[in-house]
N, C-alpha and C. Protein backbone atom coordinates (compact mmCIF):
# COMPACT_ATOMS: atom_id res chain seq x y z
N UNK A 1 87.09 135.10 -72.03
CA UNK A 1 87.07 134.68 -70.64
C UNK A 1 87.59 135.84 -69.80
N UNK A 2 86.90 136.16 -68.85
CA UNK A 2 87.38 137.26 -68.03
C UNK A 2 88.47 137.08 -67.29
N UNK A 3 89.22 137.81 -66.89
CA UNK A 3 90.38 137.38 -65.83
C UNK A 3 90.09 136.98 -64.01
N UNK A 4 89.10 137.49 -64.16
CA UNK A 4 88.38 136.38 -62.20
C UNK A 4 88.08 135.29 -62.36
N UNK A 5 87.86 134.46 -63.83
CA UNK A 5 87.58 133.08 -63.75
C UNK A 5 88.42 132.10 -63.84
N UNK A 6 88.89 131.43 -62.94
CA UNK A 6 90.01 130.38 -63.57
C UNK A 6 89.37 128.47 -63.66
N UNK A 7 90.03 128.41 -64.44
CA UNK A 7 89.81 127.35 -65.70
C UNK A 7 90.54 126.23 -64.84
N UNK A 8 90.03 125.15 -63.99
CA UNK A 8 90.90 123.72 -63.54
C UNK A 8 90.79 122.73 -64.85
N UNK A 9 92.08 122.28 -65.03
CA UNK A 9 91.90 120.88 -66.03
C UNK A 9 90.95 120.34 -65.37
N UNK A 10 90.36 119.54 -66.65
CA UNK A 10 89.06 118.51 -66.29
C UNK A 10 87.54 119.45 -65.81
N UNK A 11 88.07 120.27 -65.84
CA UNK A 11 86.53 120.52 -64.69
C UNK A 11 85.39 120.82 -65.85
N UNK A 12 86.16 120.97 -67.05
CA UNK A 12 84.88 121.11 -68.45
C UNK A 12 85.34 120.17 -69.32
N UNK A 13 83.72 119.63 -69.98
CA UNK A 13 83.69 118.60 -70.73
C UNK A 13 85.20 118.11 -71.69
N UNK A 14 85.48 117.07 -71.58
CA UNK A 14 86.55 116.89 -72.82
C UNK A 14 86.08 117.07 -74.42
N UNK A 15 86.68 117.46 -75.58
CA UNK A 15 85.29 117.24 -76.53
C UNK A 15 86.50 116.50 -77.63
N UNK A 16 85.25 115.32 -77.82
CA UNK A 16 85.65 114.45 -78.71
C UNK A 16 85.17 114.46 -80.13
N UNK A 17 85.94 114.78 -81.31
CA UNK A 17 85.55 115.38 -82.69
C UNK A 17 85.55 114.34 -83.58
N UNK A 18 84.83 113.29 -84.41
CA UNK A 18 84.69 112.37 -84.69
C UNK A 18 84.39 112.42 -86.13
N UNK A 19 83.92 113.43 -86.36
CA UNK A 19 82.96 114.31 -87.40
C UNK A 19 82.20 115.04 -87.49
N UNK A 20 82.55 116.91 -88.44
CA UNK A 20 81.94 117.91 -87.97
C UNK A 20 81.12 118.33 -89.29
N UNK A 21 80.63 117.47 -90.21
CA UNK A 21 80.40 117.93 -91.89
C UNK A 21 79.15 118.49 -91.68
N UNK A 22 78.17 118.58 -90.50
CA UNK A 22 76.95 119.25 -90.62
C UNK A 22 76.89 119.80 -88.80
N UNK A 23 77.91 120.09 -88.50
CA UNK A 23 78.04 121.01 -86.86
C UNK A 23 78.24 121.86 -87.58
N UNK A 24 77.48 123.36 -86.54
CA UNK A 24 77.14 124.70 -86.71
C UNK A 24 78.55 125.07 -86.03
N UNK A 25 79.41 125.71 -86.36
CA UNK A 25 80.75 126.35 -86.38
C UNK A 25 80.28 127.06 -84.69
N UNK A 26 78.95 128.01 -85.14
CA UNK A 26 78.69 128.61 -83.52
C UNK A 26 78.76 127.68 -82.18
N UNK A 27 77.98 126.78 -82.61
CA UNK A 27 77.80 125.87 -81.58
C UNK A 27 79.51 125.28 -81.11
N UNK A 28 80.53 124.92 -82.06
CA UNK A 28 81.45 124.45 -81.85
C UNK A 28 82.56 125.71 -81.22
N UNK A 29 82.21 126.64 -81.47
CA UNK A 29 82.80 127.73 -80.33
C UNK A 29 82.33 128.23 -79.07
N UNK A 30 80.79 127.54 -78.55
CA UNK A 30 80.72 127.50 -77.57
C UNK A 30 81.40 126.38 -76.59
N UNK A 31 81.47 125.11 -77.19
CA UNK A 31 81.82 124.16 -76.44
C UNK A 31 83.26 124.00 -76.16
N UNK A 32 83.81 125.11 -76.90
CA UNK A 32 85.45 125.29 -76.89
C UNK A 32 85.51 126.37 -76.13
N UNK A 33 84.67 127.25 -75.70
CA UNK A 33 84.42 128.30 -74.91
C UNK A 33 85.78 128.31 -73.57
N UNK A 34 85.47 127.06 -72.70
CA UNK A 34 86.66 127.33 -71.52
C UNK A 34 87.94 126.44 -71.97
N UNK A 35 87.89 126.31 -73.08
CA UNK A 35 89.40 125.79 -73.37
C UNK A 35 89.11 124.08 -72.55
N UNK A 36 88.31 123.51 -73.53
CA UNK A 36 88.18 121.62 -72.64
C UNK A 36 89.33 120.96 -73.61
N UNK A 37 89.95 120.02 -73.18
CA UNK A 37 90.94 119.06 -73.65
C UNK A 37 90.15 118.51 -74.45
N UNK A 38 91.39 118.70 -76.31
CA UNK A 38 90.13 118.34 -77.64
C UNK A 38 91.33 116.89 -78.19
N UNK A 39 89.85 115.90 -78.48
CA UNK A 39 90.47 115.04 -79.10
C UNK A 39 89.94 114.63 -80.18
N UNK A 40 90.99 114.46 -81.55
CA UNK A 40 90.81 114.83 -82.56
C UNK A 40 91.10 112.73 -83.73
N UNK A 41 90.39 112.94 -84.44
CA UNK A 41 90.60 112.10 -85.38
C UNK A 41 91.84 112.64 -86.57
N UNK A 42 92.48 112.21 -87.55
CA UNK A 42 93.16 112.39 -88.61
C UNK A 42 92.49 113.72 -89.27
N UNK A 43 91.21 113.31 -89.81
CA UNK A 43 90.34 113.97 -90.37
C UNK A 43 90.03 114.97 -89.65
N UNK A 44 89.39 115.09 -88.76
CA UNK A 44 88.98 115.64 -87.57
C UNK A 44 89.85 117.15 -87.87
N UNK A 45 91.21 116.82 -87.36
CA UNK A 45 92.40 117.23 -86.91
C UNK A 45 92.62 118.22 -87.97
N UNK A 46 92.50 117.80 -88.92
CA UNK A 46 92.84 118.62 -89.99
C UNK A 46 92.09 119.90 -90.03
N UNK A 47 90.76 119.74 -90.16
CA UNK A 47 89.83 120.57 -90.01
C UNK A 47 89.45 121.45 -88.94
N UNK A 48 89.96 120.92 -88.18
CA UNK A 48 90.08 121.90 -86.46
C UNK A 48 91.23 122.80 -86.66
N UNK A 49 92.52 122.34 -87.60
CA UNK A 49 93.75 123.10 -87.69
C UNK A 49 93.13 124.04 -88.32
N UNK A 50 92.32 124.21 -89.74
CA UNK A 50 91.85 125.03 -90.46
C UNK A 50 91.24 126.53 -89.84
N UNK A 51 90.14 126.17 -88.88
CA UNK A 51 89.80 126.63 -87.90
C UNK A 51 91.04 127.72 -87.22
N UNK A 52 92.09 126.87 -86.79
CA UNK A 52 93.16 127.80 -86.06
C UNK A 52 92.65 126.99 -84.55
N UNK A 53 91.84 125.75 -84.19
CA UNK A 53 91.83 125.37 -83.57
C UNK A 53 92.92 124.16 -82.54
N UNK A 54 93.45 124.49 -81.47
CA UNK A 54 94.42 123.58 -81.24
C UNK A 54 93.34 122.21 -80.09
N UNK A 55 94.53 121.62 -80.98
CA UNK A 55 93.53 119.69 -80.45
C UNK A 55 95.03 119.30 -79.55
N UNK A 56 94.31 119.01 -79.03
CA UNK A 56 95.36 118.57 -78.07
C UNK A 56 96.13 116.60 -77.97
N UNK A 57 94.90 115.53 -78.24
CA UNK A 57 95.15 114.86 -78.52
C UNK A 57 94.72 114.02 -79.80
N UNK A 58 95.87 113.20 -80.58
CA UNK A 58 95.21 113.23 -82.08
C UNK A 58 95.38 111.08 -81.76
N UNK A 59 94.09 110.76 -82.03
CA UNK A 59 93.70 109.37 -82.35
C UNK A 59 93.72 108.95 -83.88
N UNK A 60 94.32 107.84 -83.42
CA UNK A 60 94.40 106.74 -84.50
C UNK A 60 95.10 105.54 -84.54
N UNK A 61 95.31 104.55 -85.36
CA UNK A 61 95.80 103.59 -85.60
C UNK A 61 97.19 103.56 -86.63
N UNK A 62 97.63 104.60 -86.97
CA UNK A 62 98.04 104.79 -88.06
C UNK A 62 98.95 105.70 -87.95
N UNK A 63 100.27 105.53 -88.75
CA UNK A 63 101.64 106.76 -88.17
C UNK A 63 100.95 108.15 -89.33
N UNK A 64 100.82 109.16 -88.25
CA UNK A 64 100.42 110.33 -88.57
C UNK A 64 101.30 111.81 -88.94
N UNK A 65 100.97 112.42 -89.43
CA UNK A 65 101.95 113.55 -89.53
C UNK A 65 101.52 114.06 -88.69
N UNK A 66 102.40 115.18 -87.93
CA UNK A 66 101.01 115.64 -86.80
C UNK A 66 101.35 117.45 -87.06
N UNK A 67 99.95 117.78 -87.21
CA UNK A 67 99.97 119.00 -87.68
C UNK A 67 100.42 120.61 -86.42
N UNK A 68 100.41 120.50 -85.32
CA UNK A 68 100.65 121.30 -84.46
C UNK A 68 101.66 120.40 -83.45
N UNK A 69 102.52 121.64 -83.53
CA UNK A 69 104.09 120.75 -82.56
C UNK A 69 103.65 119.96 -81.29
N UNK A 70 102.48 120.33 -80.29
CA UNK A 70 102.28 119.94 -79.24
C UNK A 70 101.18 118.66 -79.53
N UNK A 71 100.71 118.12 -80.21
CA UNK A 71 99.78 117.51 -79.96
C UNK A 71 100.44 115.93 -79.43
N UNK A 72 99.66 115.42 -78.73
CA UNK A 72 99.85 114.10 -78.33
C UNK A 72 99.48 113.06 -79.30
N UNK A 73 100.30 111.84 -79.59
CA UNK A 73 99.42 110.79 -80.41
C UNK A 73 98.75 109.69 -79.42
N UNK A 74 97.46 109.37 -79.54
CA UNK A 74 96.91 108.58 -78.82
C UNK A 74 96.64 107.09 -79.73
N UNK A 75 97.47 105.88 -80.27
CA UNK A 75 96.74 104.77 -80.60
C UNK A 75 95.59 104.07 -80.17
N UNK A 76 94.93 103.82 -81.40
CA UNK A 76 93.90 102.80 -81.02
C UNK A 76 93.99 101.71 -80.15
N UNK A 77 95.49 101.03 -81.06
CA UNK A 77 95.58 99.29 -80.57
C UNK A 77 94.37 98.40 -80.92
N UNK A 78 93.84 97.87 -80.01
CA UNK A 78 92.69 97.33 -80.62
C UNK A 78 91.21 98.00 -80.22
N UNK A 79 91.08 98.90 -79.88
CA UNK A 79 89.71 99.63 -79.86
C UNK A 79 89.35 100.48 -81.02
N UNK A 80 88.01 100.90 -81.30
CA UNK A 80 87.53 101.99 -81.60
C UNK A 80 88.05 102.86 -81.50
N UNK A 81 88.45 104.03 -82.41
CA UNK A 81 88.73 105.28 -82.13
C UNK A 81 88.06 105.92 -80.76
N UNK A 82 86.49 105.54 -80.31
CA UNK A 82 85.62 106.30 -79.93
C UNK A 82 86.09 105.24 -78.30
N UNK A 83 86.33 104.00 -78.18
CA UNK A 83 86.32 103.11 -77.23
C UNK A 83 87.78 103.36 -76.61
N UNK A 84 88.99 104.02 -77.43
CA UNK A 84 90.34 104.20 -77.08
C UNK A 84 90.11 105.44 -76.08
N UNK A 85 89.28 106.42 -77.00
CA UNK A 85 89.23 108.18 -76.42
C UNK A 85 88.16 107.99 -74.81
N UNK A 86 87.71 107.19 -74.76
CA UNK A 86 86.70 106.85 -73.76
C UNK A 86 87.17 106.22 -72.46
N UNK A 87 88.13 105.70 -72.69
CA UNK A 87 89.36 104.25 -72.17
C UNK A 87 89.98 105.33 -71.61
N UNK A 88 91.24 106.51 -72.19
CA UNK A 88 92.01 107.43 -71.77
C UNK A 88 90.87 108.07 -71.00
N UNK A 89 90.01 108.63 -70.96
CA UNK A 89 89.52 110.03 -70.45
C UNK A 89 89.11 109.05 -68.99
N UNK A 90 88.19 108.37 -69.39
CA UNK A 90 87.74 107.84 -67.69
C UNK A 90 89.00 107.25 -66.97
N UNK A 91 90.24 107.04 -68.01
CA UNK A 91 90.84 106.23 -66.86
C UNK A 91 91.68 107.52 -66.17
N UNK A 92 91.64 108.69 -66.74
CA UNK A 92 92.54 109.89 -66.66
C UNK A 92 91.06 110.98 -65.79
N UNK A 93 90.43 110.06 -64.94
CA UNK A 93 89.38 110.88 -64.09
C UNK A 93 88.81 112.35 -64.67
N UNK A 94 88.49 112.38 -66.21
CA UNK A 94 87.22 113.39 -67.05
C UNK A 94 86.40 113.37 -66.28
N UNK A 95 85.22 113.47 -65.78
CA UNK A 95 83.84 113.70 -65.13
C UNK A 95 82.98 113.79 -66.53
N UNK A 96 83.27 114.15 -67.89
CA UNK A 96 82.04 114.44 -69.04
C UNK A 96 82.78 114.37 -70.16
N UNK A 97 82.06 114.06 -70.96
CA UNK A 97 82.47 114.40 -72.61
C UNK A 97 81.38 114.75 -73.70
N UNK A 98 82.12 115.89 -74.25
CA UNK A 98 81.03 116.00 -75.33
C UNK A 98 81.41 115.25 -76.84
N UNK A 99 80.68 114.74 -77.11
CA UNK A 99 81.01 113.72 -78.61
C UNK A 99 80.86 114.68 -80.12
N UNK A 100 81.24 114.79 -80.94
CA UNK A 100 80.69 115.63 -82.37
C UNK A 100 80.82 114.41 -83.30
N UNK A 101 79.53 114.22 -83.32
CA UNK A 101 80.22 112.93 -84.84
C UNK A 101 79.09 112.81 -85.90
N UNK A 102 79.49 112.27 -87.15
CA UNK A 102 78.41 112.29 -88.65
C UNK A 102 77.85 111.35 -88.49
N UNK A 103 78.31 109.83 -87.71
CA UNK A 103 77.80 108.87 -88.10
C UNK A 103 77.63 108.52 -86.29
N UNK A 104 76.24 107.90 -86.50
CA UNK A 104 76.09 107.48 -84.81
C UNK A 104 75.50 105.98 -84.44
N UNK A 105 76.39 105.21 -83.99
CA UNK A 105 75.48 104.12 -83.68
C UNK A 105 76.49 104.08 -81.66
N UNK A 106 74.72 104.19 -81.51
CA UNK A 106 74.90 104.02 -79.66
C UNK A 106 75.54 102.81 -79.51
N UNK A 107 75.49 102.07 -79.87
CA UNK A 107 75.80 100.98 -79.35
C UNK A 107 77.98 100.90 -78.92
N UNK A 108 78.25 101.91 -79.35
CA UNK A 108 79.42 102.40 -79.50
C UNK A 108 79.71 103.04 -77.80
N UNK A 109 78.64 103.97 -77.51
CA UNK A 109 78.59 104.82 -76.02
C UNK A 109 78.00 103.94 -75.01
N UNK A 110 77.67 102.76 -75.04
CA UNK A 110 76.46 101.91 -74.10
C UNK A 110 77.13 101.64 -73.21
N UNK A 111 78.84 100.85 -73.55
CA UNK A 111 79.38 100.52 -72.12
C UNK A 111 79.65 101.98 -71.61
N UNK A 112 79.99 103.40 -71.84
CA UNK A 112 80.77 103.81 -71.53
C UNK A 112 80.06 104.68 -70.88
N UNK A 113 78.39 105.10 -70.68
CA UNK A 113 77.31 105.61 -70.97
C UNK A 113 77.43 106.03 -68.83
N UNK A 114 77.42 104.82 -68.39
CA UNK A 114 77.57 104.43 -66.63
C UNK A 114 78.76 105.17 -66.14
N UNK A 115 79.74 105.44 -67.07
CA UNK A 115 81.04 105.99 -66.07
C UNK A 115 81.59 107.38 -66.74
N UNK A 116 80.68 107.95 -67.37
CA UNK A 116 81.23 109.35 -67.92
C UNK A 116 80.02 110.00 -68.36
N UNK A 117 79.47 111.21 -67.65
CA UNK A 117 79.00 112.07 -68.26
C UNK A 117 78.72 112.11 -69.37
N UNK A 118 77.77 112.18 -70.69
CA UNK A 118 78.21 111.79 -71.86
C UNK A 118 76.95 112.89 -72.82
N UNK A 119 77.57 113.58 -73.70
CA UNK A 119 76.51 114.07 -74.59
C UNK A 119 76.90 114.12 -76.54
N UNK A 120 75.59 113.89 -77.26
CA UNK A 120 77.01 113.82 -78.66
C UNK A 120 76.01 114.59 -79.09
N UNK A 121 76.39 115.10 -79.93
CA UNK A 121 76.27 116.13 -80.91
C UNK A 121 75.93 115.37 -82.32
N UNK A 122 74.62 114.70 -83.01
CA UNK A 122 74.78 114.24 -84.27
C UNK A 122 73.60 114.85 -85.19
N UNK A 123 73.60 115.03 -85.82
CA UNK A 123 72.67 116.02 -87.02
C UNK A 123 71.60 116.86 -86.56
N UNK A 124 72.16 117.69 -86.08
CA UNK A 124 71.28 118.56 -85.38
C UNK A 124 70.55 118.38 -84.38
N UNK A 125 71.12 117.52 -83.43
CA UNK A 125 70.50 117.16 -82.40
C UNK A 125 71.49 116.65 -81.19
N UNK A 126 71.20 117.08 -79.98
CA UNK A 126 71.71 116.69 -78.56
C UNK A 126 71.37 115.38 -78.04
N UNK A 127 72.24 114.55 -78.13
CA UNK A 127 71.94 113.17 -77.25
C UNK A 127 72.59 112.65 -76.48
N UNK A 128 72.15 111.93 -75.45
CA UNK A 128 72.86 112.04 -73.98
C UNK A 128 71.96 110.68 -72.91
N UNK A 129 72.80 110.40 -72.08
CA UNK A 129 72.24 109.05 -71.49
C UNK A 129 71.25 109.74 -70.19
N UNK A 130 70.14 109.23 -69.79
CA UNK A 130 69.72 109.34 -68.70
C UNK A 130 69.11 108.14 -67.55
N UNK A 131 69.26 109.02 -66.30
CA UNK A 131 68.80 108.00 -65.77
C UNK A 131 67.23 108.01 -65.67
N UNK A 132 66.42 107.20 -65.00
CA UNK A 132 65.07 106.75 -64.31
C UNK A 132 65.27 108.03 -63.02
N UNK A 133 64.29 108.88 -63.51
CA UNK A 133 63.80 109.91 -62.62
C UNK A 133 64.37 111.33 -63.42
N UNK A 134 64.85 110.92 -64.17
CA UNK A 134 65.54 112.11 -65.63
C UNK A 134 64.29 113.33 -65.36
N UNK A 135 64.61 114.41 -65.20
CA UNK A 135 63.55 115.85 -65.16
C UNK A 135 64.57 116.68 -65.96
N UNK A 136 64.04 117.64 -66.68
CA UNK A 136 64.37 118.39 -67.08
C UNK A 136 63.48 119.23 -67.63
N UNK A 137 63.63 120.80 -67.33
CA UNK A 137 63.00 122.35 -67.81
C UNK A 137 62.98 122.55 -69.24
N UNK A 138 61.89 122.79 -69.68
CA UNK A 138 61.94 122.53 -71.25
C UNK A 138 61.07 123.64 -71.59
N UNK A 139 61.01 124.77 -72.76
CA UNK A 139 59.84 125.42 -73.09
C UNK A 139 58.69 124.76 -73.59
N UNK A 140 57.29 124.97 -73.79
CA UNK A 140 56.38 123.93 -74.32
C UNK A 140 56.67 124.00 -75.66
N UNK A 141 56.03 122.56 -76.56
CA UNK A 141 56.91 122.13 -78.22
C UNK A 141 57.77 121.72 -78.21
N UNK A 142 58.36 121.77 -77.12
CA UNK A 142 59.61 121.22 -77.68
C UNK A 142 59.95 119.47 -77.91
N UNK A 143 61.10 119.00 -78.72
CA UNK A 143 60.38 117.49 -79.21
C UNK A 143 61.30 116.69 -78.21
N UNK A 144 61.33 116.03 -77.88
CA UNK A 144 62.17 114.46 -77.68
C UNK A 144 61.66 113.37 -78.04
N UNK A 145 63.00 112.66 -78.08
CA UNK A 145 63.20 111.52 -78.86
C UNK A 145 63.61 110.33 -77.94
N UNK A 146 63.33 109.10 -78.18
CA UNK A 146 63.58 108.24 -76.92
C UNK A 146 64.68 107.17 -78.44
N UNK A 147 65.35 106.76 -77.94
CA UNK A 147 66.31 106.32 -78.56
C UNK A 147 67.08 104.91 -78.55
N UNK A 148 67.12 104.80 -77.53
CA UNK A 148 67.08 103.00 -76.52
C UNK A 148 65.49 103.16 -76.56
N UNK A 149 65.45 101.38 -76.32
CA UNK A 149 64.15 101.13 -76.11
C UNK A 149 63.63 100.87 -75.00
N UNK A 150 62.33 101.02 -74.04
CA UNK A 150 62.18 101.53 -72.80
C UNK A 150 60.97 100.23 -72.28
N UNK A 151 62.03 99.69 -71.08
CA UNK A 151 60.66 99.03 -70.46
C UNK A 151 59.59 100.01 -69.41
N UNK A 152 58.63 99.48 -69.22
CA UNK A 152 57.52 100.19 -68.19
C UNK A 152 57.80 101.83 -67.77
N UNK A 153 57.72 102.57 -69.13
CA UNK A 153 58.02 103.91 -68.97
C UNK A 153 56.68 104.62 -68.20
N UNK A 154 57.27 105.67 -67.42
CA UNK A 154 56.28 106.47 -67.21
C UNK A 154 56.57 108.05 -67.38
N UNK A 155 56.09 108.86 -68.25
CA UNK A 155 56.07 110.54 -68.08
C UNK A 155 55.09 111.67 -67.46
N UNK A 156 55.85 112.27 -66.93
CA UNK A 156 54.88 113.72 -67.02
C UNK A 156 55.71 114.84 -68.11
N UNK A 157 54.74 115.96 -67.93
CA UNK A 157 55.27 116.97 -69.00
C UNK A 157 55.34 116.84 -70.32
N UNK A 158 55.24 115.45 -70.98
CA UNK A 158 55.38 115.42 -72.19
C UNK A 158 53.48 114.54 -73.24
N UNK A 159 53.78 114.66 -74.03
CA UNK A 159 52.52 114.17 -74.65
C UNK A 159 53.29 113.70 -75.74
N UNK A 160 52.93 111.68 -76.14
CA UNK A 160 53.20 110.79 -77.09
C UNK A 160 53.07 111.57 -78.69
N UNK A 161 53.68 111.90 -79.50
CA UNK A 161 53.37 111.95 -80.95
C UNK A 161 53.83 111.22 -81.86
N UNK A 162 54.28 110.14 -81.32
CA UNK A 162 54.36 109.50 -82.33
C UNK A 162 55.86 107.84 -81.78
N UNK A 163 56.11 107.14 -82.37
CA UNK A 163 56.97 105.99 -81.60
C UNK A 163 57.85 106.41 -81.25
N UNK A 164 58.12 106.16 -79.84
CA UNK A 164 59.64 106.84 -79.32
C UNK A 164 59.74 108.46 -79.28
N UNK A 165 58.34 109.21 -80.05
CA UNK A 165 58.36 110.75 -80.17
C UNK A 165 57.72 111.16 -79.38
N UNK A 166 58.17 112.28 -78.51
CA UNK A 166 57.51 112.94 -77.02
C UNK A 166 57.38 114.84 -77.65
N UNK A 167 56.38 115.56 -77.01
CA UNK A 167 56.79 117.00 -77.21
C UNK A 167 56.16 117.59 -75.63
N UNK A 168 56.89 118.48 -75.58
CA UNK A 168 56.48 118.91 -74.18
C UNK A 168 55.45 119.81 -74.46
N UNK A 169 54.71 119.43 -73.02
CA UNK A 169 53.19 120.32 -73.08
C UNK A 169 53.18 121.32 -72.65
N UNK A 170 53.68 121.82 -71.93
CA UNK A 170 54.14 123.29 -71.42
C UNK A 170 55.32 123.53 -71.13
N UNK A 171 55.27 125.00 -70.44
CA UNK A 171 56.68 125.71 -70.58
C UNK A 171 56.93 125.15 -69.12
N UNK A 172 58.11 124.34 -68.33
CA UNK A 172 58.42 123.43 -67.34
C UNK A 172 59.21 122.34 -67.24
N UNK A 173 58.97 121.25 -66.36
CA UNK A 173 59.74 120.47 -66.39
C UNK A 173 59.12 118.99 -66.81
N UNK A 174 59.70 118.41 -67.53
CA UNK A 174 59.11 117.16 -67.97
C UNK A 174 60.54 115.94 -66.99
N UNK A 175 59.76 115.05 -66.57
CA UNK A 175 60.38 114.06 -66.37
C UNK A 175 59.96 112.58 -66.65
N UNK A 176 61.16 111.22 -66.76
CA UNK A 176 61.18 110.34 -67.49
C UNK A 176 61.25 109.22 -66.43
N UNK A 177 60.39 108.16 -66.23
CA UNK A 177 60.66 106.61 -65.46
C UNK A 177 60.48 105.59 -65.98
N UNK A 178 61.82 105.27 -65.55
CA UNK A 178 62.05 103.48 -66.32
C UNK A 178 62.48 102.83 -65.38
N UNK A 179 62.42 101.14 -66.41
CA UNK A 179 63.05 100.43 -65.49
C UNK A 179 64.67 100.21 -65.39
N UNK A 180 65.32 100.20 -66.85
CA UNK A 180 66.60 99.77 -67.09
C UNK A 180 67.55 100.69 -66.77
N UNK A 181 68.52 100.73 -66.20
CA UNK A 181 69.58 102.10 -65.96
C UNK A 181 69.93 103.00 -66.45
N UNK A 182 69.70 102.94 -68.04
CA UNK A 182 69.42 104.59 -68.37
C UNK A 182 68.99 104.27 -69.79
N UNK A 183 68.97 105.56 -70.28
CA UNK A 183 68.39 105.16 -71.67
C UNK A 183 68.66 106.15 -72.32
N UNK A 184 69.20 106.51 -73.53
CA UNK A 184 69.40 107.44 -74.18
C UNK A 184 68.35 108.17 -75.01
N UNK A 185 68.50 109.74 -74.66
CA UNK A 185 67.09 110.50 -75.68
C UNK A 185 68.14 111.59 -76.30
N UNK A 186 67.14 112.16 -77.30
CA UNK A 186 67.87 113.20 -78.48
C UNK A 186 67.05 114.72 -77.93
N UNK A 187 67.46 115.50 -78.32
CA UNK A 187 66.55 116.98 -78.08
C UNK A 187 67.07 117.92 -79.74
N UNK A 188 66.37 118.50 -79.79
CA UNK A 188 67.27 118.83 -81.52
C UNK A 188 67.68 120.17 -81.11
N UNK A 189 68.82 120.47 -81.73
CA UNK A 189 69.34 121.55 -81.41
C UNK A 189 68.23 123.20 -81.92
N UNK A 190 68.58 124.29 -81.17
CA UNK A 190 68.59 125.00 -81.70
C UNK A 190 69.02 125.53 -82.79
């Protein structure tokens, strides 16, 4: 980071580490790039220490050892690991979060999808909520994935290959219309 740029808490994604057994190490040093507030599982935690990575807050249900003097413990209580870390950040005014996790069921991000910025990271692929009128610049080939299920969709930019499978037709912008308030799609990583 150069020294003319300065870094406000919050103003970059929080990133939430859930599970990293098939994240590209590169990719996970970009998103740590401006130093975002990291919140870590047991497991998680451990493996970020390995790294030489500092987590700032460590989730769970469970009395923990805690591996770096500063870290915060965040309990579950009765949520989700993923519904506790979601609970703190929006109620602590985050604007985004990036998710890293092995195992993914949306139905986990759906309430939380409306009041936080939201993108996860799961097997090689970017997924993230959008709304009805969703555009986005894409090179042509490239694939998306529709992920929720979609009433009275309409696209440009993209061409059907297959259920829920879109690829863009040229190098531009493809955009997405629905009816329901948003809907989640995948893009696969580089």
């Amino acid at each position: 980071m150069s020294s003319h740029h300065i870094v406000r808490e919050k103003q970059e994604p929080a990133l939430l580490v859930l599970g990293m057994e098939s994240f590209p190490e590169e990719l996970l040093g970009q998103l740590l790039e401006w130093s975002p507030t990291v919140i870590a599982t047991s497991l998680t935690a451990e493996k970020l220490d390995t790294f030489g990575i500092k987590v700032d807050w460590l989730i769970s249900n469970e009395e923990q050892r805690v591996l770096q003097s500063d870290i915060k413990l965040m309990p579950a209580g009765d949520d989700t690991l993923t519904g506790a870390a979601f609970k703190y950040l929006i109620d602590n005014h985050y604007p985004a979060i990036n998710v890293i996790t092995d195992e993914l069921e949306l139905d986990d991000y759906l309430l939380y999808a409306g009041k936080i910025n939201l993108v996860i990271f799961h097997e090689q692929q970017k997924i993230y909520a959008v709304n009805t009128g969703f555009s986005k610049w894409k090179p042509a080939g490239e694939m998306i994935r529709l992920l929720t299920s979609v009433t009275e969709l309409s696209y440009s930019g993209l061409e059907q290959i297959g259920e829920n499978r879109y690829k863009t037709t040229n190098d531009g912008f493809f955009t997405l219309q629905f009816k329901q308030p948003f809907l989640f799609i995948a893009e696969e990583l580089d």
